[in-house]
Protein backbone atom coordinates (compact mmCIF):
# COMPACT_ATOMS: atom_id res chain seq x y z
CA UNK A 1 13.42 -71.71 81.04
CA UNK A 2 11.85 -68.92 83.21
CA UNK A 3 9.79 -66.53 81.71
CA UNK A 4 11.06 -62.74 81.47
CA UNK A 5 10.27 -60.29 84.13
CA UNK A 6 7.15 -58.24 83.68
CA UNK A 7 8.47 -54.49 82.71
CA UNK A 8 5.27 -52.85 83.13
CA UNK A 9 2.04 -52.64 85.04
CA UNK A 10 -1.24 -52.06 82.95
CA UNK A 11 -4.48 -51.32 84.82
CA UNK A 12 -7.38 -50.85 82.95
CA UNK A 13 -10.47 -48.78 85.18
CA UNK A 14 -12.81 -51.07 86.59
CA UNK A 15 -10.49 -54.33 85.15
CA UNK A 16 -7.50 -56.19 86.94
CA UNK A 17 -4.26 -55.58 86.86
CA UNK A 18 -2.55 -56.79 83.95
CA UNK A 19 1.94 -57.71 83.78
CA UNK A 20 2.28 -60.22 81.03
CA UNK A 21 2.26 -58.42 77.05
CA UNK A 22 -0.45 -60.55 74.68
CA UNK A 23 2.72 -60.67 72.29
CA UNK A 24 5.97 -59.28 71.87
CA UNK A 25 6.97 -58.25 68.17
CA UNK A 26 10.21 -57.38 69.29
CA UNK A 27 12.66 -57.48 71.73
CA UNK A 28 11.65 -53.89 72.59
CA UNK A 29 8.38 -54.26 71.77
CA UNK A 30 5.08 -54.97 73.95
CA UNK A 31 1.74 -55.53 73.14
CA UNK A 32 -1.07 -55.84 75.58
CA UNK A 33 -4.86 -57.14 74.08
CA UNK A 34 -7.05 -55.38 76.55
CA UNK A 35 -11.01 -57.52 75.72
CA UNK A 36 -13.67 -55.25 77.52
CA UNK A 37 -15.93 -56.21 80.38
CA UNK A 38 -17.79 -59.27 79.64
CA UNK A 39 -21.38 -58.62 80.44
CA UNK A 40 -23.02 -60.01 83.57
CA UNK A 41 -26.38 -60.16 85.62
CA UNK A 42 -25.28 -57.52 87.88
CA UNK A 43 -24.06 -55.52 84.53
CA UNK A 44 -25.55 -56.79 81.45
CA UNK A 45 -24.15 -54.13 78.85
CA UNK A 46 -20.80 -52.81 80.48
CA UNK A 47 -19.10 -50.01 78.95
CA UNK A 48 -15.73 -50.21 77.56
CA UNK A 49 -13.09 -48.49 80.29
CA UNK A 50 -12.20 -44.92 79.23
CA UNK A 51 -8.99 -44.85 81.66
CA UNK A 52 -5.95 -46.83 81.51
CA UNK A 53 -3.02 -46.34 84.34
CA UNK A 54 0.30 -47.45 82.83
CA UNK A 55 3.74 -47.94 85.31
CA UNK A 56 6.90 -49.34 85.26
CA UNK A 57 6.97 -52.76 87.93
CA UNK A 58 8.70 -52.11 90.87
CA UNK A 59 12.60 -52.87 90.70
CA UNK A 60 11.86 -52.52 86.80
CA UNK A 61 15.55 -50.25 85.18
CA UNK A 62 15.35 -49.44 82.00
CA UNK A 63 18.12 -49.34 79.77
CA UNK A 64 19.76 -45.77 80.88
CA UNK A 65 18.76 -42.98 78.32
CA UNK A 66 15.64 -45.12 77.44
CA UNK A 67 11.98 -44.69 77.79
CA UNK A 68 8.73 -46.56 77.07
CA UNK A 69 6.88 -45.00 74.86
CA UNK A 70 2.51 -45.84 75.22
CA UNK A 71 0.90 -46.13 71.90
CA UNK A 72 -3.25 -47.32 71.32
CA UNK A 73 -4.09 -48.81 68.87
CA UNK A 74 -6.61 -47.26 65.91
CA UNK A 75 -7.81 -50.75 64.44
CA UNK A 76 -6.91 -53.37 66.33
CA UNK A 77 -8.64 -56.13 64.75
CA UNK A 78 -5.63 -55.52 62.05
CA UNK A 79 -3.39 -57.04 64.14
CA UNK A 80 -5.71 -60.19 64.12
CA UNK A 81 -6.15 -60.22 60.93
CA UNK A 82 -4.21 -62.50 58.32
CA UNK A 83 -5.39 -60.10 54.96
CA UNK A 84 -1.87 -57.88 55.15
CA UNK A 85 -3.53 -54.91 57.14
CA UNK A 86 -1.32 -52.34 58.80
CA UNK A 87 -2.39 -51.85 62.48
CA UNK A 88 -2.36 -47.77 62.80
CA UNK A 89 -1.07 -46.66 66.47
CA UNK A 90 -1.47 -43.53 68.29
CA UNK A 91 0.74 -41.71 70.68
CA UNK A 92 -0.65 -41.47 74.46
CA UNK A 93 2.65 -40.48 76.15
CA UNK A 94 5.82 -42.15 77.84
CA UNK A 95 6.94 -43.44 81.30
CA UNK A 96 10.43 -43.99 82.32
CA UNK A 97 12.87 -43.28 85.24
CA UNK A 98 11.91 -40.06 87.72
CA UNK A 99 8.18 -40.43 85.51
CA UNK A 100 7.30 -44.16 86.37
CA UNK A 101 3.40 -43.96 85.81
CA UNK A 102 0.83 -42.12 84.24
CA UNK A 103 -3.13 -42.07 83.45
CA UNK A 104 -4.73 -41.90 79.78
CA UNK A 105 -7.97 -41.58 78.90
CA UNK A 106 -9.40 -43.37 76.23
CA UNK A 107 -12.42 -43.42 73.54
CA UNK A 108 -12.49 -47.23 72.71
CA UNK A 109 -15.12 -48.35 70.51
CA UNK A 110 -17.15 -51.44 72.08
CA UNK A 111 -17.68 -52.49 68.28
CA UNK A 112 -13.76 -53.91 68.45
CA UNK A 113 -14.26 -56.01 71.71
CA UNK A 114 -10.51 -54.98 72.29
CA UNK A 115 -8.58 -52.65 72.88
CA UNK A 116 -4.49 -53.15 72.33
CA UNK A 117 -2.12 -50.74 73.90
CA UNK A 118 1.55 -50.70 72.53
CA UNK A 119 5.17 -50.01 74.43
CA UNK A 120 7.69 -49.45 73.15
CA UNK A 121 11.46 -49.16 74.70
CA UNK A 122 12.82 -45.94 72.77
CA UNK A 123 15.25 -43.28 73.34
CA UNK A 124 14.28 -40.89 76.21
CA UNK A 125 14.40 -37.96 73.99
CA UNK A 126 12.62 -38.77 71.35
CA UNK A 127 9.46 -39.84 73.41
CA UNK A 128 10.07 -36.64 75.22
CA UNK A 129 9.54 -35.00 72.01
CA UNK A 130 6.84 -36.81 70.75
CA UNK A 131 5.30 -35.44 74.01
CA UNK A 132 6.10 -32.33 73.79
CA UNK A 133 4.02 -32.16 70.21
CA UNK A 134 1.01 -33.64 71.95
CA UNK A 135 0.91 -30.59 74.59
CA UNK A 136 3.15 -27.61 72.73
CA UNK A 137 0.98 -24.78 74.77
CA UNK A 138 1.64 -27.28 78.08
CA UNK A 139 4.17 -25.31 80.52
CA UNK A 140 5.17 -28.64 82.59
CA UNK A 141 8.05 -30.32 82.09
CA UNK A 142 7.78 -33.33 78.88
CA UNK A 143 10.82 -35.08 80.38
CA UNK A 144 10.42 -38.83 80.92
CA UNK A 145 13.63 -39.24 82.36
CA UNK A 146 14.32 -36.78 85.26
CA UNK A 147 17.73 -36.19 87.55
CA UNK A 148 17.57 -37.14 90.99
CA UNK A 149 15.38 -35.29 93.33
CA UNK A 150 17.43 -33.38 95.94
CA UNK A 151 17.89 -34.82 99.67
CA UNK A 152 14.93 -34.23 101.80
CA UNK A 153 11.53 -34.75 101.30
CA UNK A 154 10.85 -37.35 98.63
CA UNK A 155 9.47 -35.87 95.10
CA UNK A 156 5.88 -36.45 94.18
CA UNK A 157 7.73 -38.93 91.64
CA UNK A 158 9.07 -40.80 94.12
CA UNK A 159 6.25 -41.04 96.35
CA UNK A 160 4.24 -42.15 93.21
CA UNK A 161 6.81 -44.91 92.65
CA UNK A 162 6.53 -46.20 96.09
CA UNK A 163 2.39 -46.24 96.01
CA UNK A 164 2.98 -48.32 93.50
CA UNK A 165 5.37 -50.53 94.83
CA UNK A 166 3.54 -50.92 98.17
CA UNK A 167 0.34 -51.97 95.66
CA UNK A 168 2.47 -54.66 93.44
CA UNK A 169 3.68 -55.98 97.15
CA UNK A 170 0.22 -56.75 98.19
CA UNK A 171 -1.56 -56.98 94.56
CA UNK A 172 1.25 -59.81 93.63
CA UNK A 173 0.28 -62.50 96.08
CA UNK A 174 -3.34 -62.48 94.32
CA UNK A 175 -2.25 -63.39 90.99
CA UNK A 176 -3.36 -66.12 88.96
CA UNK A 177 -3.33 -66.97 85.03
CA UNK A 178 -6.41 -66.68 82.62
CA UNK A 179 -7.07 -68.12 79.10
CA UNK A 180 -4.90 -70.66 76.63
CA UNK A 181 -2.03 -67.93 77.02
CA UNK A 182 -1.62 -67.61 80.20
CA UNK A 183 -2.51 -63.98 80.55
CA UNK A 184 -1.43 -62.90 84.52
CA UNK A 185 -4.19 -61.08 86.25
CA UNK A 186 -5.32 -59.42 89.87
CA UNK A 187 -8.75 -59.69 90.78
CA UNK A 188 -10.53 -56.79 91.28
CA UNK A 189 -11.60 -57.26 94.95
CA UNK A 190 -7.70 -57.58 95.98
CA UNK A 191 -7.31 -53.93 94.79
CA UNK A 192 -9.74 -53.10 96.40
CA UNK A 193 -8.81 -54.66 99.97
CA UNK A 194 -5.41 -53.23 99.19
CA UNK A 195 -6.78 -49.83 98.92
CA UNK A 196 -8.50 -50.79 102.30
CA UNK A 197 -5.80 -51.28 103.86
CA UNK A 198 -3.39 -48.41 102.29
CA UNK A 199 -6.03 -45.74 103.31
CA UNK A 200 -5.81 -47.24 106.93
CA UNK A 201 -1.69 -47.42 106.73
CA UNK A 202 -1.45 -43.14 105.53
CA UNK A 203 -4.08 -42.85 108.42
CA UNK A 204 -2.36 -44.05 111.74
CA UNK A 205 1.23 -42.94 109.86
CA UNK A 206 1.08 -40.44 107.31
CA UNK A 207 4.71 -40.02 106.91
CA UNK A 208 5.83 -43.88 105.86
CA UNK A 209 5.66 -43.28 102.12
CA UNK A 210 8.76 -40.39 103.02
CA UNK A 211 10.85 -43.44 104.67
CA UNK A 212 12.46 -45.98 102.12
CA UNK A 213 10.48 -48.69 102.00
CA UNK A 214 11.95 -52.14 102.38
């Protein structure tokens, strides 16, 4: 039996890009075990990453009137442990259709090695409004799930969608599997020669993220 398709994209700053959730406590439910930098000559006490871009996979639908809400959490070795401890999570914010990414920023504490981010497949509205009491003074829209842009020049949501799309193209050719589960990862030099090569693309034609791309 084949493995489910990969819903969403995690990349961690400075880490590869991660696909495949650690666990999945239910069928709605995603959790990804994010260890931090392993120290190394050339960095011998790396900090833990205080970024974290979340996206829905290209070709990725979610169940209509749905959206993923993106929860950290507040002890994660709880959810290692076998003592009855609750994990705590916070709210970040949500992704969904005509909102497919977004960027947190993060406080992790190097003392838990890990940091586990939670998503969760809920009803659009009610991440919207989980939002919306994160920012209440915020003036932009909270809405994870937006109506179609009108004909013409692409929205900003769109054009986000298909930077990441182009980036999954050329990202999933590098993949390979790490440690006893399997976990799917991008090296970090392949984004890199992707973003190489992106830069170069907008350069000699700065209009082919407005065409539909194949």
């Amino acid at each position: 039996m084949s493995a489910p398709q990969p819903l969403f994209g995690l990349l961690p700053a400075g880490q590869p890009l991660l696909t495949t959730p650690t666990s999945q406590p239910q069928p709605s439910n995603f959790l990804y075990a994010i260890p931090h930098a392993i120290p190394s000559p050339a960095n011998p006490t790396p900090k833990p990453f205080s970024h974290l871009a979340v996206f829905l996979l290209p070709g990725v639908e979610l169940p209509p009137g749905t959206a993923a809400g993106i929860y950290v959490a507040l002890n994660p070795s709880a959810l290692a442990a076998s003592d009855g401890s609750d994990p705590r999570f916070q709210f970040l914010g949500g992704v969904g259709p005509g909102k497919e990414s977004a960027v947190f920023k993060l406080s992790p504490s190097s003392a838990d090695g890990v940091v586990v981010i939670g998503i969760s497949v809920e009803d659009a509205s009610a991440v919207a409004e989980k939002i919306q009491q994160l920012h209440p003074e915020s003036g932009t829209s909270t809405a994870v799930v937006h109506a179609g842009a009108a004909a013409g020049t692409p929205s900003t949501q769109v054009l986000a969608q298909r930077i990441i799309q182009n980036a999954f193209n050329f990202l999933s050719g590098f993949s390979g599997t790490v440690g006893a589960g399997g976990v799917e990862v991008v090296p970090l030099k392949a984004f890199q020669d992707w973003w190489r090569k992106f830069e170069n693309k907008v350069r000699n034609d700065p209009t082919f993220l407005e065409r539909e791309q194949d």
